[in-house]
N, C-alpha and C. Protein backbone atom coordinates (compact mmCIF):
# COMPACT_ATOMS: atom_id res chain seq x y z
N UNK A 1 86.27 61.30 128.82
CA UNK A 1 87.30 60.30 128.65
C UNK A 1 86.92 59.35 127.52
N UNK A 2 87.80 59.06 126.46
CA UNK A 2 87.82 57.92 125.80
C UNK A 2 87.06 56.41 126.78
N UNK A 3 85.99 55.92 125.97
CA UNK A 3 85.37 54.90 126.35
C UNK A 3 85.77 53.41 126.06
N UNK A 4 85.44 52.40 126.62
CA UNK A 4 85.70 51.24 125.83
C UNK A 4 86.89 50.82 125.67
N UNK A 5 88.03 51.01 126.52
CA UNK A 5 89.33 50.81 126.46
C UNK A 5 89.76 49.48 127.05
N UNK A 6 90.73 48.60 126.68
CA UNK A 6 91.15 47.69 127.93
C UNK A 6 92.29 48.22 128.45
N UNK A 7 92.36 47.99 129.98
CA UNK A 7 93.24 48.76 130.54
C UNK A 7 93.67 47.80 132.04
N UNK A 8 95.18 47.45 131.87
CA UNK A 8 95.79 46.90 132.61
C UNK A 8 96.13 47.33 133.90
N UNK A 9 95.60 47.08 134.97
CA UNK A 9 96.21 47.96 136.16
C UNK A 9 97.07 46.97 137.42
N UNK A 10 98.60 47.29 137.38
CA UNK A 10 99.22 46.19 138.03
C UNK A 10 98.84 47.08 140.15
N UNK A 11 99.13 46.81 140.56
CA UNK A 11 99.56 47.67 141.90
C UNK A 11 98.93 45.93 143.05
N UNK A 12 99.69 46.45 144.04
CA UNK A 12 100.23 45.53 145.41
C UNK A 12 99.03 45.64 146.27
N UNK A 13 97.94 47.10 146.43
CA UNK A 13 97.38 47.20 146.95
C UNK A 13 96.30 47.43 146.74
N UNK A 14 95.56 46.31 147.42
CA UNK A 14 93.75 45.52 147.02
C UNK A 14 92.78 46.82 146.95
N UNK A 15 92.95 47.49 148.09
CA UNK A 15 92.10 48.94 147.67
C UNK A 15 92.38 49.21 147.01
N UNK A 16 93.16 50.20 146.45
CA UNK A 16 93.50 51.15 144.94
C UNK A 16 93.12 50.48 144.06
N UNK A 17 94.01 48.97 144.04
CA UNK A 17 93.76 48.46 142.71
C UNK A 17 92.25 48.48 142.82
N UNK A 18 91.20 47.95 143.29
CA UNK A 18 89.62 47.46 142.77
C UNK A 18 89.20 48.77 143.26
N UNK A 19 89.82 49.96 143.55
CA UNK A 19 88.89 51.09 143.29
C UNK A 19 88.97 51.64 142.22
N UNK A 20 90.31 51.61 141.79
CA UNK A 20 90.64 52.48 140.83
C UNK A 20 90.07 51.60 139.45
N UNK A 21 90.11 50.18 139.42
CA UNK A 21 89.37 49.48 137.86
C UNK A 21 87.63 49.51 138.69
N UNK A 22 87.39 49.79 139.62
CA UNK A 22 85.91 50.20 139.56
C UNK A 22 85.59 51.51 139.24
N UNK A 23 86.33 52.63 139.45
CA UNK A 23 86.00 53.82 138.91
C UNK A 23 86.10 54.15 137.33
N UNK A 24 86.92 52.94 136.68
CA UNK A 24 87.37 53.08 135.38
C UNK A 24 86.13 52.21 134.70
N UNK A 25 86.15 51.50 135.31
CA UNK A 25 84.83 50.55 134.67
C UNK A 25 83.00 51.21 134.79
N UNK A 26 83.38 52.13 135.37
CA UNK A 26 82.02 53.30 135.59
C UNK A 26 82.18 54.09 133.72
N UNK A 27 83.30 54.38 133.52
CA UNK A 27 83.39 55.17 132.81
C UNK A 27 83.49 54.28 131.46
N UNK A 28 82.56 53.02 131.62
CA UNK A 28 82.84 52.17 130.11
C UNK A 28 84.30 51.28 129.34
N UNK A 29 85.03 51.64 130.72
CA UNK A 29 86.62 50.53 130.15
C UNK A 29 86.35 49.15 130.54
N UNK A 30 87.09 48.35 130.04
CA UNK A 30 87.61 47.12 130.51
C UNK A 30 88.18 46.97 131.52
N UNK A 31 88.59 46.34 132.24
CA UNK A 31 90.07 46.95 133.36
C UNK A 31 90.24 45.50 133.97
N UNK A 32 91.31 44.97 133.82
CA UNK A 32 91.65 43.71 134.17
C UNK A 32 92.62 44.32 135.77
N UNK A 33 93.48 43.47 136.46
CA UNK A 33 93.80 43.60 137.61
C UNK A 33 94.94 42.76 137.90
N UNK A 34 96.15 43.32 138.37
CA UNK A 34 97.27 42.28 138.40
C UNK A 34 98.00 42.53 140.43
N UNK A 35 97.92 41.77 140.82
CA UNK A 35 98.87 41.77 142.41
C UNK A 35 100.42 42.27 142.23
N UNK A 36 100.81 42.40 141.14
CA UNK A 36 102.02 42.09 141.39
C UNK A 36 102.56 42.21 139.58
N UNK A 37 104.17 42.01 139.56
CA UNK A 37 104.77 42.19 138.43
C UNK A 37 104.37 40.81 137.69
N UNK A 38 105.12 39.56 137.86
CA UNK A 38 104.50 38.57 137.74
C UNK A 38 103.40 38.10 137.26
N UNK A 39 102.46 38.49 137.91
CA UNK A 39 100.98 38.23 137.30
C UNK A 39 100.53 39.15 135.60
N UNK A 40 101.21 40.18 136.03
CA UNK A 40 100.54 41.46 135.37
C UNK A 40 101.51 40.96 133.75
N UNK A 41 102.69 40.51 134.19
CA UNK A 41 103.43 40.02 132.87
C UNK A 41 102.62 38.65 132.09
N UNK A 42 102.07 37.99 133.16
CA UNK A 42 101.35 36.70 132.36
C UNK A 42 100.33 37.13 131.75
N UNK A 43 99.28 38.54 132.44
CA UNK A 43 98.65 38.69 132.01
C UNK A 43 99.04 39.37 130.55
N UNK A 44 99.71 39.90 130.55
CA UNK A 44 100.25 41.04 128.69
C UNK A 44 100.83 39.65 128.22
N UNK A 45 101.04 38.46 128.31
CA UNK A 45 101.28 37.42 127.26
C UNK A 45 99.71 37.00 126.99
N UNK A 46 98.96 36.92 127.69
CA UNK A 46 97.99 36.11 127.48
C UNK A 46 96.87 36.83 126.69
N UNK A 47 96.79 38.30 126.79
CA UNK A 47 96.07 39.05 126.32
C UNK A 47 96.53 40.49 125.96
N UNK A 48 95.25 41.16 124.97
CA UNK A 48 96.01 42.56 124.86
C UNK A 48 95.31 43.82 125.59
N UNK A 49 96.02 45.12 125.83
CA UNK A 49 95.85 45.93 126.97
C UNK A 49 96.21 47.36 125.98
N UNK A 50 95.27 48.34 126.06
CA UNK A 50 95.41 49.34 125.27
C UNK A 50 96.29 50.31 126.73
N UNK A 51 96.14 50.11 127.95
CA UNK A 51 96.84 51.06 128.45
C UNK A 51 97.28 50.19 129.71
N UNK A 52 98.58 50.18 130.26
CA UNK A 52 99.07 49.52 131.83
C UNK A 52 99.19 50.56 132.17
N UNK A 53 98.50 50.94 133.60
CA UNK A 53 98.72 51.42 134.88
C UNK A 53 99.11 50.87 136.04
N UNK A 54 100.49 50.93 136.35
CA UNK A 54 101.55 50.22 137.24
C UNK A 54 101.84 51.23 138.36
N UNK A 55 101.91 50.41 139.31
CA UNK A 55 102.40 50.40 140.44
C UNK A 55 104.06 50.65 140.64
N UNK A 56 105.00 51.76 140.84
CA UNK A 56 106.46 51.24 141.15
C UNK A 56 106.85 50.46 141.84
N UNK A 57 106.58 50.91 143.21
CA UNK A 57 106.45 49.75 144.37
C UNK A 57 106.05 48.35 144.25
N UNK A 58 106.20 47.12 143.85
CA UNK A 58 105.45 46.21 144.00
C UNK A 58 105.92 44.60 143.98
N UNK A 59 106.02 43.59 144.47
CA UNK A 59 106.52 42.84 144.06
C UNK A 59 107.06 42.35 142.97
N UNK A 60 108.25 41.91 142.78
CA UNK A 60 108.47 41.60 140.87
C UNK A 60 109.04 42.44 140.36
N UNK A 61 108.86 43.96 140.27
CA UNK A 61 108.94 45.08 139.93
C UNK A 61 110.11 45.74 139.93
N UNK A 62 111.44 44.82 140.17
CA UNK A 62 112.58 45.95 140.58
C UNK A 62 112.81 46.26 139.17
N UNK A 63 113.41 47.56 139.43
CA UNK A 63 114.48 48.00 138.41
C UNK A 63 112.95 48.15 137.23
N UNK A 64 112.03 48.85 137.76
CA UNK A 64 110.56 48.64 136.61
C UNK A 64 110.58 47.73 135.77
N UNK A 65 110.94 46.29 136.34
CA UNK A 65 110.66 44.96 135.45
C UNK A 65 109.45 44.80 134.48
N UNK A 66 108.37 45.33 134.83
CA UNK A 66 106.78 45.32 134.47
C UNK A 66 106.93 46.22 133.26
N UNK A 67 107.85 47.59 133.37
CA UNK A 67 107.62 48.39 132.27
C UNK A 67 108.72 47.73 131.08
N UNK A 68 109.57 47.25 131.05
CA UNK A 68 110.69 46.66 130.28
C UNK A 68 110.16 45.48 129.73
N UNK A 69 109.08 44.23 130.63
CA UNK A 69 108.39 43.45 129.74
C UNK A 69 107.39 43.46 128.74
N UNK A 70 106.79 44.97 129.73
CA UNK A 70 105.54 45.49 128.71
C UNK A 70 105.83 45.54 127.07
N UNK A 71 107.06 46.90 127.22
CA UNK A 71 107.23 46.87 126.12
C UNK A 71 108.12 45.98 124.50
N UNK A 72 108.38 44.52 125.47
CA UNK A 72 108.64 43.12 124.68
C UNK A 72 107.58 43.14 124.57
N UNK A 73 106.49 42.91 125.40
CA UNK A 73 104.96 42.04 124.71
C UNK A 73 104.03 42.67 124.36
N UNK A 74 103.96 44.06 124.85
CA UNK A 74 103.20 44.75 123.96
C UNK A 74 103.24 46.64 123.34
N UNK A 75 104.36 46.18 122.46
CA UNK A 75 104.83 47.43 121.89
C UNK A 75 104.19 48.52 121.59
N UNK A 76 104.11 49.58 122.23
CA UNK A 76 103.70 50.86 121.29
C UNK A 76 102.31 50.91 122.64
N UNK A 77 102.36 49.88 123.41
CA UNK A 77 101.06 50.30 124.59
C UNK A 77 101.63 51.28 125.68
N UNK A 78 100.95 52.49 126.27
CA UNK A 78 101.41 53.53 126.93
C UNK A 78 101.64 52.76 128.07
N UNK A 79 101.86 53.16 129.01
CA UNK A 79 102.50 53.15 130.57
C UNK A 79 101.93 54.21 131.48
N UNK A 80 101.25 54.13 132.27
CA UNK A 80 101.13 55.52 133.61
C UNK A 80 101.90 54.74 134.62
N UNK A 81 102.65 55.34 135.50
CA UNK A 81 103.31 54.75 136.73
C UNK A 81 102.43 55.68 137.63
N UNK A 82 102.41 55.13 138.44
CA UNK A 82 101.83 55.31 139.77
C UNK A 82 102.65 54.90 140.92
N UNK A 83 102.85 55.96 142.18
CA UNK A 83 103.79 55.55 143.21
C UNK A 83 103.10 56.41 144.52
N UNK A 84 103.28 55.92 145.88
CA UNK A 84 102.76 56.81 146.53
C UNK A 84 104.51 56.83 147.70
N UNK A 85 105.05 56.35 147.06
CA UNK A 85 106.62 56.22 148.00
C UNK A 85 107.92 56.42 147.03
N UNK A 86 107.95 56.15 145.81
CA UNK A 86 109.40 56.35 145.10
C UNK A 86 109.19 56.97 143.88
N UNK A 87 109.27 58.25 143.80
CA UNK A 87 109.05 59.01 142.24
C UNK A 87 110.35 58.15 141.25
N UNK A 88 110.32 58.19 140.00
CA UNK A 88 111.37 58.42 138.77
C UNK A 88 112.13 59.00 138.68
N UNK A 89 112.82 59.18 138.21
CA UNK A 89 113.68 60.47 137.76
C UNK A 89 113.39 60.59 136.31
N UNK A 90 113.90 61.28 135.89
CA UNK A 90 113.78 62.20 134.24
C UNK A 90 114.88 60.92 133.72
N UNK A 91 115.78 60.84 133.69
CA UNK A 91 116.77 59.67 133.43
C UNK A 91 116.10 58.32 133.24
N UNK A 92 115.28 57.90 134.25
CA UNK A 92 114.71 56.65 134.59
C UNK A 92 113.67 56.53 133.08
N UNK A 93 112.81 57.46 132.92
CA UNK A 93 112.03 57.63 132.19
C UNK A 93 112.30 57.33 130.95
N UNK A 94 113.35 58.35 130.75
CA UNK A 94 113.94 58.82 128.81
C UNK A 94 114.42 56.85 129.00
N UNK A 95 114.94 56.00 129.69
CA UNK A 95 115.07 54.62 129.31
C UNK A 95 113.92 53.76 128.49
N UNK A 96 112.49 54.03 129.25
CA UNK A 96 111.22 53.84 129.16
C UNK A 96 110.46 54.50 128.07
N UNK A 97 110.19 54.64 126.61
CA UNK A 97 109.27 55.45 126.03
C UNK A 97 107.67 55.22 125.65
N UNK A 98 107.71 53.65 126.12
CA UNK A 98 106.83 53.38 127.00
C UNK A 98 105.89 54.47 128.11
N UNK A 99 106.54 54.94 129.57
CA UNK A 99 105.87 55.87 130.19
C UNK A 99 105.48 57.00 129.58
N UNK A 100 104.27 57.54 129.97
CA UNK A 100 103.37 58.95 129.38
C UNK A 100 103.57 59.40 130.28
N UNK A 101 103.75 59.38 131.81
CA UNK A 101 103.27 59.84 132.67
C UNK A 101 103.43 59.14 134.20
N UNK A 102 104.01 59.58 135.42
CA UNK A 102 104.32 59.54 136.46
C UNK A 102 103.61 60.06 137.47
N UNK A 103 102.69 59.80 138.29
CA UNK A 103 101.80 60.54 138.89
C UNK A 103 101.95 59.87 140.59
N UNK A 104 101.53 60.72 141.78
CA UNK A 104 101.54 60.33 142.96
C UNK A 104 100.56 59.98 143.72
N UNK A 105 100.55 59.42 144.45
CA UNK A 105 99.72 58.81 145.14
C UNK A 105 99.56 59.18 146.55
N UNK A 106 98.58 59.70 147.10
CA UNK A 106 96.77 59.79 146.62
C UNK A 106 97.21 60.76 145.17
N UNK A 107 96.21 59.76 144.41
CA UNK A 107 95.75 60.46 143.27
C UNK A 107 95.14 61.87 142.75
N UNK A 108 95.55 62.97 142.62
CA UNK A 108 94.71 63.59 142.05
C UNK A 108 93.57 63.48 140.75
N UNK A 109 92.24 62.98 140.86
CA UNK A 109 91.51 62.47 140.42
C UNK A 109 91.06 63.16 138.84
N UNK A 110 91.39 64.66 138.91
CA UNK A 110 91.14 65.48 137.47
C UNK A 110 92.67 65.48 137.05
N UNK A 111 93.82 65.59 137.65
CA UNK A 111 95.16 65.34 136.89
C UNK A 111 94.97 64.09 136.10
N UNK A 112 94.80 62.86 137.03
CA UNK A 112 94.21 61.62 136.40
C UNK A 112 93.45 61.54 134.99
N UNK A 113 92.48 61.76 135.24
CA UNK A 113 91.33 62.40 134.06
C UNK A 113 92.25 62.46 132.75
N UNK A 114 92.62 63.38 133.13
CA UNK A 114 93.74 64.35 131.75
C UNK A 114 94.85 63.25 130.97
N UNK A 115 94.96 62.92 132.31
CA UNK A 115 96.62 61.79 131.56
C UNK A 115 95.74 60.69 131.35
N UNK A 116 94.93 60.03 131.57
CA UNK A 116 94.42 58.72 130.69
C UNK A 116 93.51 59.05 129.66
N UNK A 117 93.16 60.25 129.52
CA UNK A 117 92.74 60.63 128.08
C UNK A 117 93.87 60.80 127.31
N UNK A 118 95.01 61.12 127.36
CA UNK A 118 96.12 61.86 126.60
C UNK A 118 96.90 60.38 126.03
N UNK A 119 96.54 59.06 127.38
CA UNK A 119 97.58 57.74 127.20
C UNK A 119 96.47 56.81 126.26
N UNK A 120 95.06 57.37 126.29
CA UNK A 120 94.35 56.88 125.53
C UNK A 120 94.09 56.89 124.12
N UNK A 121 94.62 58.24 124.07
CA UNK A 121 94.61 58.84 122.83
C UNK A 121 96.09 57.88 122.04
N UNK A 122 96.47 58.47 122.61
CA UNK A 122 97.94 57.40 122.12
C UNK A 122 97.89 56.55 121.65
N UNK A 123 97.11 55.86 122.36
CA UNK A 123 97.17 54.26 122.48
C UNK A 123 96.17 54.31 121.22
N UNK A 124 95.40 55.28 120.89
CA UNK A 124 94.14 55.39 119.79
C UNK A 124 94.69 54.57 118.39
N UNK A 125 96.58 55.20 118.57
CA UNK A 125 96.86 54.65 116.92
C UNK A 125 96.82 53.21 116.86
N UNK A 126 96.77 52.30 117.73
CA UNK A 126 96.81 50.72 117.61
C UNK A 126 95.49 50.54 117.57
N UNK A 127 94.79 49.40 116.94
CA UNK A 127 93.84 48.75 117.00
C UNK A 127 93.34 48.98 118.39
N UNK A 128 92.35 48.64 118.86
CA UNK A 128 91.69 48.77 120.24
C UNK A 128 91.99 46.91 120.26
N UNK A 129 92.67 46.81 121.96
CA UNK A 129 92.24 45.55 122.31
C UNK A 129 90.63 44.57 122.31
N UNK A 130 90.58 43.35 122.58
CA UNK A 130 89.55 42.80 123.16
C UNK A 130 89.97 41.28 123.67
């Protein structure tokens, strides 16, 4: 995996979220942490984020509020959604070009792997945050 990344991870729930930026932070990223839509939006004003990994489900979040602000405040940064209760549709998406990627929850941990190398890479053409 691409090393050294900052990487935004919004989601509702305290496990996932601090497992999943502790497993990422094993692997040499940054990984900041948001409760909620709300937070996760103050956080992309206040700072920059080479990749958000969001939660669908989550407070704040209707109508993927989180992915529609993202890409006001920080253009051209990828998107993974994560859901373990309401997939996308193909429709939902093509709105978003923002999202790389839609994945379910429990995680498959090597699907994972693959798509944040691929959203990393992406994200490769912008400057790297700090």
């Amino acid at each position: 995996m691409a090393e050294g990344r900052s990487i935004l991870i919004a989601d509702d729930e305290p496990i996932f979220r601090k497992a999943l930026a502790n497993l990422l932070r094993l692997d040499g990223h940054v990984c900041h942490t948001a409760a909620d839509a709300d937070e996760a939006i103050d956080m992309l004003r206040a700072d920059r984020y080479d990749l958000l990994i969001s939660d669908v489900v989550m407070p704040g979040n209707e109508n993927l509020r989180l992915v529609r602000e993202a890409q006001l405040l920080a253009e051209g940064m990828p998107v993974i959604l994560v859901s373990g209760c309401e997939p996308i549709d193909s429709a939902q998406r093509g709105q978003y070009p923002a999202i790389v990627a839609f994945l379910e929850k429990p995680l498959d941990f090597d699907e994972f792997g693959r798509t944040l190398q691929a959203a990393l890479q992406e994200s490769g053409s912008r400057p790297p945050a700090r």
